[in-house]
C-alpha atoms as a PDB file:
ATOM      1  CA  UNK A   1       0.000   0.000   0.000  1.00  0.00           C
ATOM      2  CA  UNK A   2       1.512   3.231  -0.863  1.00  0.00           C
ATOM      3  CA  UNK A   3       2.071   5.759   1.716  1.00  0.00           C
ATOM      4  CA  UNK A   4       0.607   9.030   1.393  1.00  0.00           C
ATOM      5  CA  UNK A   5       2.544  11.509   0.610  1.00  0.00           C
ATOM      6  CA  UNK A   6       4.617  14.098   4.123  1.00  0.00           C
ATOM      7  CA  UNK A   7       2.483  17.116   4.973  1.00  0.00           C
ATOM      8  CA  UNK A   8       4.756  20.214   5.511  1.00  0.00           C
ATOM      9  CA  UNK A   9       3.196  22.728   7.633  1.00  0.00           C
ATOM     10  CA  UNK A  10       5.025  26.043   7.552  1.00  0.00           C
ATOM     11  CA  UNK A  11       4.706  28.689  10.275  1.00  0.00           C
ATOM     12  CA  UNK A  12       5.002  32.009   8.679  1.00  0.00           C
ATOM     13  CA  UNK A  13       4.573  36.037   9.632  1.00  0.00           C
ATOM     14  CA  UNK A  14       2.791  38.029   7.947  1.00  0.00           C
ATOM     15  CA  UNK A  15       2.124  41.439   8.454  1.00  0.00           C
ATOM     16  CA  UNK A  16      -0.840  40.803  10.156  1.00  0.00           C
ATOM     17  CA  UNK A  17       0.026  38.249  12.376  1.00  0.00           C
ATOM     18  CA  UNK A  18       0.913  34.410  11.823  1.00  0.00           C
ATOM     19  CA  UNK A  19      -0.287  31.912   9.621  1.00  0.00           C
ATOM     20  CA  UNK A  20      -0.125  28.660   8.931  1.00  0.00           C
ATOM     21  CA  UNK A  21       0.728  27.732   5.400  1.00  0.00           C
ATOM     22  CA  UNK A  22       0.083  24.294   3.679  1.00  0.00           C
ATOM     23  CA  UNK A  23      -0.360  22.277   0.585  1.00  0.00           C
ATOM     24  CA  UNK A  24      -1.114  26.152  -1.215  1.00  0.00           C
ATOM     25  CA  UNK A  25      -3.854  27.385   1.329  1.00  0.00           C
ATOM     26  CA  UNK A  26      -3.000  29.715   4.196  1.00  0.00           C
ATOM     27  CA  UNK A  27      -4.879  27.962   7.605  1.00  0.00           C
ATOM     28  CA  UNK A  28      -5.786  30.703  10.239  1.00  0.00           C
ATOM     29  CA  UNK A  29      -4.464  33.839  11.499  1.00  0.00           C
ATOM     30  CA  UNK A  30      -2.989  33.712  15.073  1.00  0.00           C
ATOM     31  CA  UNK A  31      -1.566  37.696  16.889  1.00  0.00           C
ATOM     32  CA  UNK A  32       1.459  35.301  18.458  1.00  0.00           C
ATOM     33  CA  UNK A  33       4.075  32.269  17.654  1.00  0.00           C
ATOM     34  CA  UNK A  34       3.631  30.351  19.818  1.00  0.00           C
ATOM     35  CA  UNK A  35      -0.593  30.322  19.157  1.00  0.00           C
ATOM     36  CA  UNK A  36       0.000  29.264  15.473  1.00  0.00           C
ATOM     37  CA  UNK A  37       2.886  26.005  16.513  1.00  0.00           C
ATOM     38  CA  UNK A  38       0.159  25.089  18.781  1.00  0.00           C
ATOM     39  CA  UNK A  39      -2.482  25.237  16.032  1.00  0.00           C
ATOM     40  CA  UNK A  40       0.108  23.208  13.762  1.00  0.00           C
ATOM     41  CA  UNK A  41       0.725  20.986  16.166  1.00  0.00           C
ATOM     42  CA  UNK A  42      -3.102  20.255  16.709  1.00  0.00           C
ATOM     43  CA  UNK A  43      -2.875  19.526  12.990  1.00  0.00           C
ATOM     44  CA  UNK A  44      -0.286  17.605  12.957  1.00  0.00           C
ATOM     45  CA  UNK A  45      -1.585  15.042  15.692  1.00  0.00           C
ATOM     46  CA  UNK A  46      -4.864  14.575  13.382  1.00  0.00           C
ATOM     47  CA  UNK A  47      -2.383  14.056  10.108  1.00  0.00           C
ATOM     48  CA  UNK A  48      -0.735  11.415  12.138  1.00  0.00           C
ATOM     49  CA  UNK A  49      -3.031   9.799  13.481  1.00  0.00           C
ATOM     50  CA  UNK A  50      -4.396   9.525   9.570  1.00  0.00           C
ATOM     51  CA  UNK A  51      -1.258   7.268   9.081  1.00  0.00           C
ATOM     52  CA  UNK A  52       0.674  10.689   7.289  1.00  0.00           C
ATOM     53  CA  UNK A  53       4.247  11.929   8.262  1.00  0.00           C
ATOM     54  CA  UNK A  54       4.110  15.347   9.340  1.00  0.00           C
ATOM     55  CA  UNK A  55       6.872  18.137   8.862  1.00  0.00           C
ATOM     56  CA  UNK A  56       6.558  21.604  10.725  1.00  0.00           C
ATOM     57  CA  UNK A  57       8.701  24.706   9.437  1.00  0.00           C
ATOM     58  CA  UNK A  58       8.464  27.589  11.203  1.00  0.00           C
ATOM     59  CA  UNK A  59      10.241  31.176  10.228  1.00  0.00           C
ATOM     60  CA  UNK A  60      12.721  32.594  12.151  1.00  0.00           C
ATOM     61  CA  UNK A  61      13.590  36.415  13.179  1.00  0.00           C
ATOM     62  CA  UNK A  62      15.635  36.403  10.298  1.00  0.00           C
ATOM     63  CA  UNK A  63      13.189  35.247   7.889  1.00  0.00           C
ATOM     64  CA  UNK A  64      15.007  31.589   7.488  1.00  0.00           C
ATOM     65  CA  UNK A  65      12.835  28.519   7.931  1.00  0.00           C
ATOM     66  CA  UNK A  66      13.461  25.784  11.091  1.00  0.00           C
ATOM     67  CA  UNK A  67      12.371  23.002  12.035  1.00  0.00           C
ATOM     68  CA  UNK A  68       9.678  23.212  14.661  1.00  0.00           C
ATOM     69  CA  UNK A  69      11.173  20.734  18.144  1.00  0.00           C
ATOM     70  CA  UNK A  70       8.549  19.570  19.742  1.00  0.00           C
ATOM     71  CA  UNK A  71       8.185  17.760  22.919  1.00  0.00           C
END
């Protein structure tokens, strides 16, 4: 069976706050960080539990991309 294919979820800023960003559609619109990992992470637990790998990005001060360690 062929396994479906790694949703990236990328954490990004935006003028107007954070978003989340993923698979071409931006998800939500949170005033802090740390509000739109835990939104990410929230969708990364359902993905999972779907049987998909999950990859979180998340940009940086400088505008570079990391990846998101979670607990």
């Amino acid at each position: 069976m062929p396994r479906p294919p790694t949703l990236a979820l990328t954490i990004v800023h935006f003028p107007d706050g954070w978003r989340i960003l993923s698979d071409g559609e931006r998800w939500g619109r949170f005033g802090y960080r740390v509000d739109a990992e835990e939104a990410a992470l929230r969708l990364a637990r359902e993905a999972a539990r779907a049987g998909r790998t999950v990859e979180i990005w998340v940009q940086d001060a400088s505008g570079r991309l990391e990846g998101l360690r979670a607990a």
